[in-house]
Each structure stands twice: as structure tokens, then as C-alpha cells.
PDB file of N, CA and C in Angstrom:
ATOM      1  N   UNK A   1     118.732  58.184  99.253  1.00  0.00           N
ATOM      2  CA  UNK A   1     119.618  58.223  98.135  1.00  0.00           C
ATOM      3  C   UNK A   1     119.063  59.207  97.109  1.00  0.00           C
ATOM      4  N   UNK A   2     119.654  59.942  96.536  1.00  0.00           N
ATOM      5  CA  UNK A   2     119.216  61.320  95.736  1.00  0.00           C
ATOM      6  C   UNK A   2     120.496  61.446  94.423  1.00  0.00           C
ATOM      7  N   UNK A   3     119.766  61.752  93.372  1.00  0.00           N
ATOM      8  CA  UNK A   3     120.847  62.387  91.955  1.00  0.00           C
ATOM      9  C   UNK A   3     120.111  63.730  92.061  1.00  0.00           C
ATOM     10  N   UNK A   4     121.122  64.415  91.437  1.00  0.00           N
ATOM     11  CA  UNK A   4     121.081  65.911  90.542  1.00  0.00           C
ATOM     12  C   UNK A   4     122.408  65.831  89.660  1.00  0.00           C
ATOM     13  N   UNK A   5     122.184  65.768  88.523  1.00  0.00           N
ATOM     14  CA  UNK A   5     122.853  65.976  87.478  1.00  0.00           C
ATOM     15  C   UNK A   5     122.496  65.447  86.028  1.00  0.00           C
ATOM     16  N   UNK A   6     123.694  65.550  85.281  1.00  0.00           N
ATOM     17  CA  UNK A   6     122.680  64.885  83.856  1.00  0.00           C
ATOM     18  C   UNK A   6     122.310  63.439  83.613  1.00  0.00           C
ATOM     19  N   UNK A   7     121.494  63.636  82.951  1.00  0.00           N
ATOM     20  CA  UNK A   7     120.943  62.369  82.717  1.00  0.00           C
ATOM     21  C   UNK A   7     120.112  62.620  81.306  1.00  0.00           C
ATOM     22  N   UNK A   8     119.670  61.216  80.569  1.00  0.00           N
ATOM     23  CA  UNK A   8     119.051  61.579  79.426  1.00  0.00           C
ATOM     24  C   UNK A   8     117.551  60.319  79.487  1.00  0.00           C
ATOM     25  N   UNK A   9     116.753  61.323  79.373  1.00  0.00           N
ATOM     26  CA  UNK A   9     115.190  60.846  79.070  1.00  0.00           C
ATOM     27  C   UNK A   9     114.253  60.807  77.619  1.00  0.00           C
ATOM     28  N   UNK A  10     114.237  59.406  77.379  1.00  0.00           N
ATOM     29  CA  UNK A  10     113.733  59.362  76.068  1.00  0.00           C
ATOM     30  C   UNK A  10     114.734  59.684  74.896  1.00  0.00           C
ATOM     31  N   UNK A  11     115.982  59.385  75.033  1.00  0.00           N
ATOM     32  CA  UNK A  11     116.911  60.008  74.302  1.00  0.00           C
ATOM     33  C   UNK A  11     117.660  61.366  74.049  1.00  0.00           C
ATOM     34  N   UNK A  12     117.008  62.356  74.964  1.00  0.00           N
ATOM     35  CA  UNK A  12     116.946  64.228  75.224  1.00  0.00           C
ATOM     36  C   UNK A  12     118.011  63.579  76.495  1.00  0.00           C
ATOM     37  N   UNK A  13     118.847  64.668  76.475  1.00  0.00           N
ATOM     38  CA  UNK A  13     119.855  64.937  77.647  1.00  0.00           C
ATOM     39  C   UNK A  13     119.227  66.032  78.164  1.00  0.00           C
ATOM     40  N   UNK A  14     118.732  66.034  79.675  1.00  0.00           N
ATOM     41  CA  UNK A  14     118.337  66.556  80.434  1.00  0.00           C
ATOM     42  C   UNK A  14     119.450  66.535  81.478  1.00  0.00           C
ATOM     43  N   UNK A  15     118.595  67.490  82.832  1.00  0.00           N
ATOM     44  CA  UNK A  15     119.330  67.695  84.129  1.00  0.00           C
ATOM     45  C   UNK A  15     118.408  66.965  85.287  1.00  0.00           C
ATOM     46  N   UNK A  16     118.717  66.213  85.635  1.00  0.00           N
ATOM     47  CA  UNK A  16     117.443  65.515  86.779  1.00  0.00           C
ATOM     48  C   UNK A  16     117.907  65.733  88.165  1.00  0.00           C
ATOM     49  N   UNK A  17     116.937  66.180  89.077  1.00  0.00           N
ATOM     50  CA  UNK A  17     116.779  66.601  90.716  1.00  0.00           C
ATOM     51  C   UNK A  17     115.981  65.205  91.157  1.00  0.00           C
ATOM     52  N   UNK A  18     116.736  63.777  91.591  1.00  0.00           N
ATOM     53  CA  UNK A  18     115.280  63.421  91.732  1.00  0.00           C
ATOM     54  C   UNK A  18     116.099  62.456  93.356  1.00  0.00           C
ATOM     55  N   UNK A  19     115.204  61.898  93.924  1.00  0.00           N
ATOM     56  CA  UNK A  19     115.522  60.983  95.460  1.00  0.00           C
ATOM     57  C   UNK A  19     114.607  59.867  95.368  1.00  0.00           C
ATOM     58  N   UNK A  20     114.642  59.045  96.091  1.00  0.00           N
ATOM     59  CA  UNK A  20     113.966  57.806  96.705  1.00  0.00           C
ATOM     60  C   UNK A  20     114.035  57.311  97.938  1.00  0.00           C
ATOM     61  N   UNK A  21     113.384  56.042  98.212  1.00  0.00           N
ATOM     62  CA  UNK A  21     112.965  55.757  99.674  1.00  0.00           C
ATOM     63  C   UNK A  21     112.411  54.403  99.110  1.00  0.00           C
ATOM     64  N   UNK A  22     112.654  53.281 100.385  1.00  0.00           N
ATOM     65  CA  UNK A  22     111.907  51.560 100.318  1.00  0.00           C
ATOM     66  C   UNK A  22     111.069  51.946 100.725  1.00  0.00           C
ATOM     67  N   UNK A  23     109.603  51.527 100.552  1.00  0.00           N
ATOM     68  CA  UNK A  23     108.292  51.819 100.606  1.00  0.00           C
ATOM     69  C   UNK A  23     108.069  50.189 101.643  1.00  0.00           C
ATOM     70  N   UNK A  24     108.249  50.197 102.471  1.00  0.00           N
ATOM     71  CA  UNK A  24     107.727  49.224 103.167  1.00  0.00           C
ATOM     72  C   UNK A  24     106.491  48.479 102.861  1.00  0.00           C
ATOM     73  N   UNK A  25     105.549  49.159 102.610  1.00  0.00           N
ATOM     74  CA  UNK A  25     103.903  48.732 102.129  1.00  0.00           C
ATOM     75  C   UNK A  25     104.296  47.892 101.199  1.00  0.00           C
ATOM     76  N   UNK A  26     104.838  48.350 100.118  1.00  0.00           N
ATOM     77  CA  UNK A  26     104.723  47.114  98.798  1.00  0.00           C
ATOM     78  C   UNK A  26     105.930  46.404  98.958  1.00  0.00           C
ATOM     79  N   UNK A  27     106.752  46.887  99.463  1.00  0.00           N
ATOM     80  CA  UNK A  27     108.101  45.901  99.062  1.00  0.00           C
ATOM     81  C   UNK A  27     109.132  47.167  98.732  1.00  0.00           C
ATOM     82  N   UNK A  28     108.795  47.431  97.819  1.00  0.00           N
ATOM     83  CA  UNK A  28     109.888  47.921  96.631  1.00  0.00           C
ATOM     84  C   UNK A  28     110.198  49.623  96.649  1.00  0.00           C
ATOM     85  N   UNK A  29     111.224  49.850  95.757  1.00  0.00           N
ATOM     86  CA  UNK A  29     112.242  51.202  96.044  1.00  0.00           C
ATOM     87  C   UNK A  29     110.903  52.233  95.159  1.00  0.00           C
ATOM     88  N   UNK A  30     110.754  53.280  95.639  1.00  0.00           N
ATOM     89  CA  UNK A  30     110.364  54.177  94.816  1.00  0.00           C
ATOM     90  C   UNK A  30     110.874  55.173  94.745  1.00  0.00           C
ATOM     91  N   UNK A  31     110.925  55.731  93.025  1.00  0.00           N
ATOM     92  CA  UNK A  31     112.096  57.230  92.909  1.00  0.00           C
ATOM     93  C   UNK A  31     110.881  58.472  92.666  1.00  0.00           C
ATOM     94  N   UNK A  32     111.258  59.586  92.574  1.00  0.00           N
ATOM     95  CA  UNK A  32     110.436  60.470  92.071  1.00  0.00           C
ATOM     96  C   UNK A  32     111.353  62.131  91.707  1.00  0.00           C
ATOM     97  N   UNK A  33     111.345  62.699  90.992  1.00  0.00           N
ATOM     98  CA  UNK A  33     112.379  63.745  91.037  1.00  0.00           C
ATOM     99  C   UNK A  33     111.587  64.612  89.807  1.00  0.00           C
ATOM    100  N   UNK A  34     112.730  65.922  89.477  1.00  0.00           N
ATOM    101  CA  UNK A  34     112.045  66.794  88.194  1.00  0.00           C
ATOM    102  C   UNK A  34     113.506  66.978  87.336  1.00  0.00           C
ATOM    103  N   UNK A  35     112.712  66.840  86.350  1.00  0.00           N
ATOM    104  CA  UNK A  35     113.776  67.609  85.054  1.00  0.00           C
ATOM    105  C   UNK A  35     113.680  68.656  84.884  1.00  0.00           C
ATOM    106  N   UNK A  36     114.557  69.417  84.879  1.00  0.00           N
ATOM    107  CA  UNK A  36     114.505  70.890  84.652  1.00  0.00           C
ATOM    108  C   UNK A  36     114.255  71.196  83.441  1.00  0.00           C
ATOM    109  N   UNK A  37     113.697  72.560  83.290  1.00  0.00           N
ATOM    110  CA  UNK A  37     112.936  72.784  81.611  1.00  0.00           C
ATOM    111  C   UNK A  37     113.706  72.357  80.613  1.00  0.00           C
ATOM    112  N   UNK A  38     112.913  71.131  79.694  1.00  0.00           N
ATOM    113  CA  UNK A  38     113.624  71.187  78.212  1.00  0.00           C
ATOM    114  C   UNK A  38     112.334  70.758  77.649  1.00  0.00           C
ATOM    115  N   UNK A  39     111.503  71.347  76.607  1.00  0.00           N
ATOM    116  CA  UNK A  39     111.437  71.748  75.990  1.00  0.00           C
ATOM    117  C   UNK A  39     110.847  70.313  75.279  1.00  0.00           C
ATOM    118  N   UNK A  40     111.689  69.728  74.820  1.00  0.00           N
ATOM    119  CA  UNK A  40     111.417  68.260  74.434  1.00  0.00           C
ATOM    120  C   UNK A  40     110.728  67.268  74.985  1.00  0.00           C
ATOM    121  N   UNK A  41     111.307  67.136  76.185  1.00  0.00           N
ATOM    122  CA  UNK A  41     110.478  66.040  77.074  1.00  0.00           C
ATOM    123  C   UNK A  41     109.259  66.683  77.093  1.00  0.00           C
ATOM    124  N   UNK A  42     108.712  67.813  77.787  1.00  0.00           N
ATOM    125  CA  UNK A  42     107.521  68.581  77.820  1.00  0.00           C
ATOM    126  C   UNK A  42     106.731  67.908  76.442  1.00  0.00           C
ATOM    127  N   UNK A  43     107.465  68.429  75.435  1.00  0.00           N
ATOM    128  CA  UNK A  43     106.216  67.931  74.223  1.00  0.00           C
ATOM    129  C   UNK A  43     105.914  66.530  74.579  1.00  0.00           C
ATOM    130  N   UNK A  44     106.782  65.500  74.474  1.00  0.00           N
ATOM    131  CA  UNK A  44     106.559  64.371  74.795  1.00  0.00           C
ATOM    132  C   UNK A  44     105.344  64.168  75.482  1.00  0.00           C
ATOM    133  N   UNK A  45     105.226  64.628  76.678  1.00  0.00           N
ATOM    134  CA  UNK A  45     104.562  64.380  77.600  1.00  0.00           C
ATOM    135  C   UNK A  45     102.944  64.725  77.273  1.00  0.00           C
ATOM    136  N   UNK A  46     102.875  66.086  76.485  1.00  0.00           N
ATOM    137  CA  UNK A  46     101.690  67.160  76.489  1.00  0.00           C
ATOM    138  C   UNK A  46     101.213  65.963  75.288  1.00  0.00           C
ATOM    139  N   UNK A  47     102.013  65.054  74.315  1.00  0.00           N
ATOM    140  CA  UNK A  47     101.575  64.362  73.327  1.00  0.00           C
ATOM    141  C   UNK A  47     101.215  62.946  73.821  1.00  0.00           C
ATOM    142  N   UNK A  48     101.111  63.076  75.276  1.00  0.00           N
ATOM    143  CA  UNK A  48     100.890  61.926  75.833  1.00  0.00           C
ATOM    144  C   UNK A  48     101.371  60.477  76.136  1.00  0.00           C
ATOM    145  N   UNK A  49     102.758  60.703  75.727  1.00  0.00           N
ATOM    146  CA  UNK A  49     103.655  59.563  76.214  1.00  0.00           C
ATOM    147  C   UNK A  49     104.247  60.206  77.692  1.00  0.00           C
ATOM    148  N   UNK A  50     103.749  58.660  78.007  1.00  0.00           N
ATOM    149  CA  UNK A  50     104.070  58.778  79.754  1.00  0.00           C
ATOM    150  C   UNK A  50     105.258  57.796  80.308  1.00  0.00           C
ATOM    151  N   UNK A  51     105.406  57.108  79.511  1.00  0.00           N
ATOM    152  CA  UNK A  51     106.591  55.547  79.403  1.00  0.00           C
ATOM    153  C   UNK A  51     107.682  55.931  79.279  1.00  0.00           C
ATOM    154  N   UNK A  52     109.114  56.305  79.544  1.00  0.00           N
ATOM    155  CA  UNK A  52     110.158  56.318  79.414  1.00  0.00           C
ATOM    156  C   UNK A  52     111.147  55.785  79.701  1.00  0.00           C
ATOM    157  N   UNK A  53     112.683  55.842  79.397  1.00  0.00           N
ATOM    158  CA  UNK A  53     113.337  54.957  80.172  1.00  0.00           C
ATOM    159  C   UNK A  53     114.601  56.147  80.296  1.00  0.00           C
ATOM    160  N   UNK A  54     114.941  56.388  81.447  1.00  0.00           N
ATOM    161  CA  UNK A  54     115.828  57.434  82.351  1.00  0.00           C
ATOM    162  C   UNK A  54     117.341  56.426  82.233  1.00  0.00           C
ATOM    163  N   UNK A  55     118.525  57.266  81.471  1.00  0.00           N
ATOM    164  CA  UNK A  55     119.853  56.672  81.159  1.00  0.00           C
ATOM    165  C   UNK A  55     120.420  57.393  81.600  1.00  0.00           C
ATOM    166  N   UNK A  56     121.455  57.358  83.123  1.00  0.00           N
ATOM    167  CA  UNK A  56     122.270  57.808  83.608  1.00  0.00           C
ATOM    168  C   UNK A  56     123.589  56.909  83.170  1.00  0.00           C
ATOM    169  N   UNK A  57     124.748  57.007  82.750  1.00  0.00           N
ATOM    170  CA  UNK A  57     126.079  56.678  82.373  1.00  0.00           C
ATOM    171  C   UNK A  57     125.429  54.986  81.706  1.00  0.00           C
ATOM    172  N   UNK A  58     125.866  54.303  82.364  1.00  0.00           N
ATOM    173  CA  UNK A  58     125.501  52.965  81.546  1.00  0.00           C
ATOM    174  C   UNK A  58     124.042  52.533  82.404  1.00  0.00           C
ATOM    175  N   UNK A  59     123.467  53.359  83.162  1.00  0.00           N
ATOM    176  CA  UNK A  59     122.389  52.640  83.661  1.00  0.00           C
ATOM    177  C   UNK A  59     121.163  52.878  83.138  1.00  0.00           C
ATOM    178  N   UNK A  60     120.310  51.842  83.014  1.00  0.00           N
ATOM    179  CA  UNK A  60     119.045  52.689  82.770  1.00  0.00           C
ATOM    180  C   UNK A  60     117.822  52.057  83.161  1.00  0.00           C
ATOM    181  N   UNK A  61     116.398  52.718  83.426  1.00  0.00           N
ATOM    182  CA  UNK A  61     115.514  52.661  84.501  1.00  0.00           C
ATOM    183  C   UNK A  61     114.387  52.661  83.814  1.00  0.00           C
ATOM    184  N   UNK A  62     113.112  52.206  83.902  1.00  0.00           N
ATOM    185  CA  UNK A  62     112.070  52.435  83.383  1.00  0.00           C
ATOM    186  C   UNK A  62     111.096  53.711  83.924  1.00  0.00           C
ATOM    187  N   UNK A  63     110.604  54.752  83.390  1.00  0.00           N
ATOM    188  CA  UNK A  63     109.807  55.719  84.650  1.00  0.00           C
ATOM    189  C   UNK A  63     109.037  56.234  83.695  1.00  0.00           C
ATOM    190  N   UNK A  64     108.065  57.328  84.588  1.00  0.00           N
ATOM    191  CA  UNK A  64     106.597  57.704  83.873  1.00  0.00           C
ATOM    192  C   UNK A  64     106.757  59.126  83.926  1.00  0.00           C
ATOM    193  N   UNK A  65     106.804  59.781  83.067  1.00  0.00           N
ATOM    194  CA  UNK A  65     106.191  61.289  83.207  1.00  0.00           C
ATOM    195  C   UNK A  65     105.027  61.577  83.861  1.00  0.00           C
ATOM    196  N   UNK A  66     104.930  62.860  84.505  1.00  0.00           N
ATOM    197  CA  UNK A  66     103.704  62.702  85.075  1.00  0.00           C
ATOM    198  C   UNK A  66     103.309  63.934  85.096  1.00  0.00           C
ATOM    199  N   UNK A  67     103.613  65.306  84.918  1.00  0.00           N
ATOM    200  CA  UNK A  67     102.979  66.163  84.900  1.00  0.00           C
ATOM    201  C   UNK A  67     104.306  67.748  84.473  1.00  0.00           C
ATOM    202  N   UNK A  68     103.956  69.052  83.929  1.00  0.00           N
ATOM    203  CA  UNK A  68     104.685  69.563  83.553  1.00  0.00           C
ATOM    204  C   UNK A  68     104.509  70.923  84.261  1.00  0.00           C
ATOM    205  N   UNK A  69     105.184  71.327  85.146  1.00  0.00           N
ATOM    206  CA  UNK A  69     105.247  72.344  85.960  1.00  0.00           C
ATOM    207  C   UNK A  69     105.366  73.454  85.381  1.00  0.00           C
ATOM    208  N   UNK A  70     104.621  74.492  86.566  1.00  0.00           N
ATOM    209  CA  UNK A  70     104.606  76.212  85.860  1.00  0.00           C
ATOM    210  C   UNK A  70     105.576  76.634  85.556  1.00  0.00           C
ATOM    211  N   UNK A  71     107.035  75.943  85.567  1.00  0.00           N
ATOM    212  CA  UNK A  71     107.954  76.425  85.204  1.00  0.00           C
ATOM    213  C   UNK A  71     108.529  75.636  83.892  1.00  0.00           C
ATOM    214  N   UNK A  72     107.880  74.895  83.696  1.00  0.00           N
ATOM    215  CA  UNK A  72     108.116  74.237  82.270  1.00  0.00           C
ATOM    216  C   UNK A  72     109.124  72.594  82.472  1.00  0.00           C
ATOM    217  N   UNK A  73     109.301  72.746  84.003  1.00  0.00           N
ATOM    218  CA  UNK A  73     109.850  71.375  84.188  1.00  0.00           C
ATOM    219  C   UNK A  73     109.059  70.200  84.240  1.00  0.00           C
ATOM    220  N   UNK A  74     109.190  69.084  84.305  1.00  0.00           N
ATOM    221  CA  UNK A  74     108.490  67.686  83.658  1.00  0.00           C
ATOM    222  C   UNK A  74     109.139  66.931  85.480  1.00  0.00           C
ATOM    223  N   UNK A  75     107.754  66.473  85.948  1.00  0.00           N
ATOM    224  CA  UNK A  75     107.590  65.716  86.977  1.00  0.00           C
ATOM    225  C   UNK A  75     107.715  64.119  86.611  1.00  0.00           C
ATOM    226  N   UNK A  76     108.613  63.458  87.195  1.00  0.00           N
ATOM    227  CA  UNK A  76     109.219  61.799  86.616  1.00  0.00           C
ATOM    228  C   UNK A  76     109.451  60.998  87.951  1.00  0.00           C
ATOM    229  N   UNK A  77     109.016  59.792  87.977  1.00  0.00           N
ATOM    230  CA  UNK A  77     108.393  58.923  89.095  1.00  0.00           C
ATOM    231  C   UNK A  77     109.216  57.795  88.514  1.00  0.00           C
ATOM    232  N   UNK A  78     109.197  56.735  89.209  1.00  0.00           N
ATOM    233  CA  UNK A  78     110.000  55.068  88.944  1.00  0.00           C
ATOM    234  C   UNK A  78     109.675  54.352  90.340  1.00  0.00           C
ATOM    235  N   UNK A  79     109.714  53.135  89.540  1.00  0.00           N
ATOM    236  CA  UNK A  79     109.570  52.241  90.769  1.00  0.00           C
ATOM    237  C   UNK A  79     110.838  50.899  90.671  1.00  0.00           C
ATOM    238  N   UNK A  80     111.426  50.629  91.708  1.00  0.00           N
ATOM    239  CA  UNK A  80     112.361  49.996  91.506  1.00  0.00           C
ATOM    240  C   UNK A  80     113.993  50.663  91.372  1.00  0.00           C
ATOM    241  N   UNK A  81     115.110  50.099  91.138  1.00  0.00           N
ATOM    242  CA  UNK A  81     115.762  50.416  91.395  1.00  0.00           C
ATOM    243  C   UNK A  81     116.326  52.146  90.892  1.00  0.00           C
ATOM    244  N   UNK A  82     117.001  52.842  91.127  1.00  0.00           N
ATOM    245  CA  UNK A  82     116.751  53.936  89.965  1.00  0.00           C
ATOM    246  C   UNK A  82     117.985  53.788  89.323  1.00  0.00           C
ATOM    247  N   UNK A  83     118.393  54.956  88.614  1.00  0.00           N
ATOM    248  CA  UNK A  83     119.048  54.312  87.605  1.00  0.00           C
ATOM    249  C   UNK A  83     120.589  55.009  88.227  1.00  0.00           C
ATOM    250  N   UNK A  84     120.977  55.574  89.046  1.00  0.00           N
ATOM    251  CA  UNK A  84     121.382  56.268  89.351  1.00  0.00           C
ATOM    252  C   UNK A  84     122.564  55.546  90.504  1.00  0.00           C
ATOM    253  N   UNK A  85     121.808  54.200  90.502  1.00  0.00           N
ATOM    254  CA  UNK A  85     122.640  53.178  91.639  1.00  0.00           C
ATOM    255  C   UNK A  85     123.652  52.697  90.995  1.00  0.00           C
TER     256      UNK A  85
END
């Protein structure tokens, strides 16, 4: 199961590329995907908030920033359902 389109992180409307898979080992769904460059989230992240919560239409997901690519996009992980279901 996979999104690409908008979505808003931390309150910033972003564009998210992201997929998942049931992880047999633990149990549970894990997501992982990238936001394409904005600018905002990036600071966020470089200021060390890693906690977010990912709001696609009325849904929304708990997930972690995790790292900010040479292209200025922001790497975002979740565990559990995503928000996107």
C-alpha cells in the first residue's frame, strides 16, 4: 500500500512519496516515505524535533523525522496504521 500526494506534517502542507508493509517480526504495519523539499519541516527537524503527526484529509498518524536528504527532502517513518488508509 503506497501514497504520493499532499499531505500536511506538523501543520506545513507538504507532498509525501511514502509505502508500507506488515512486518511479521513484531506484529505491526510499518510506513516509511519522503517529503519533498520544504523548507519548514527541514528546520524542524535540523532543530531537533523528531515527533510528528502526518494529516492526510481527516486522517492522522503519529511519525518521526529522521533525516534530511542532499536534496533538501526530509526522510519520515511510522509505525502502525498510516494515515493514508
Amino acid at each position: 500500500m503506497s501514497w504520493q500526494g499532499p499531505a500536511e506534517v506538523a501543520g506545513t502542507p507538504v507532498r509525501l512519496h511514502a509505502a508500507g508493509r506488515w512486518e511479521p517480526v513484531d506484529g505491526r504495519y510499518h510506513w516509511a516515505g519522503r517529503i519533498e523539499p520544504e523548507p519548514r519541516v527541514a528546520r524542524l527537524l535540523r532543530a531537533g524535533r523528531r515527533d510528528v503527526e502526518v494529516r492526510i484529509g481527516d486522517r492522522v498518524a503519529p511519525a518521526r523525522l529522521t533525516e534530511v536528504d542532499p536534496w533538501g527532502g526530509v526522510r519520515i517513518t511510522g509505525v502502525g496504521p498510516p494515515p493514508w488508509v
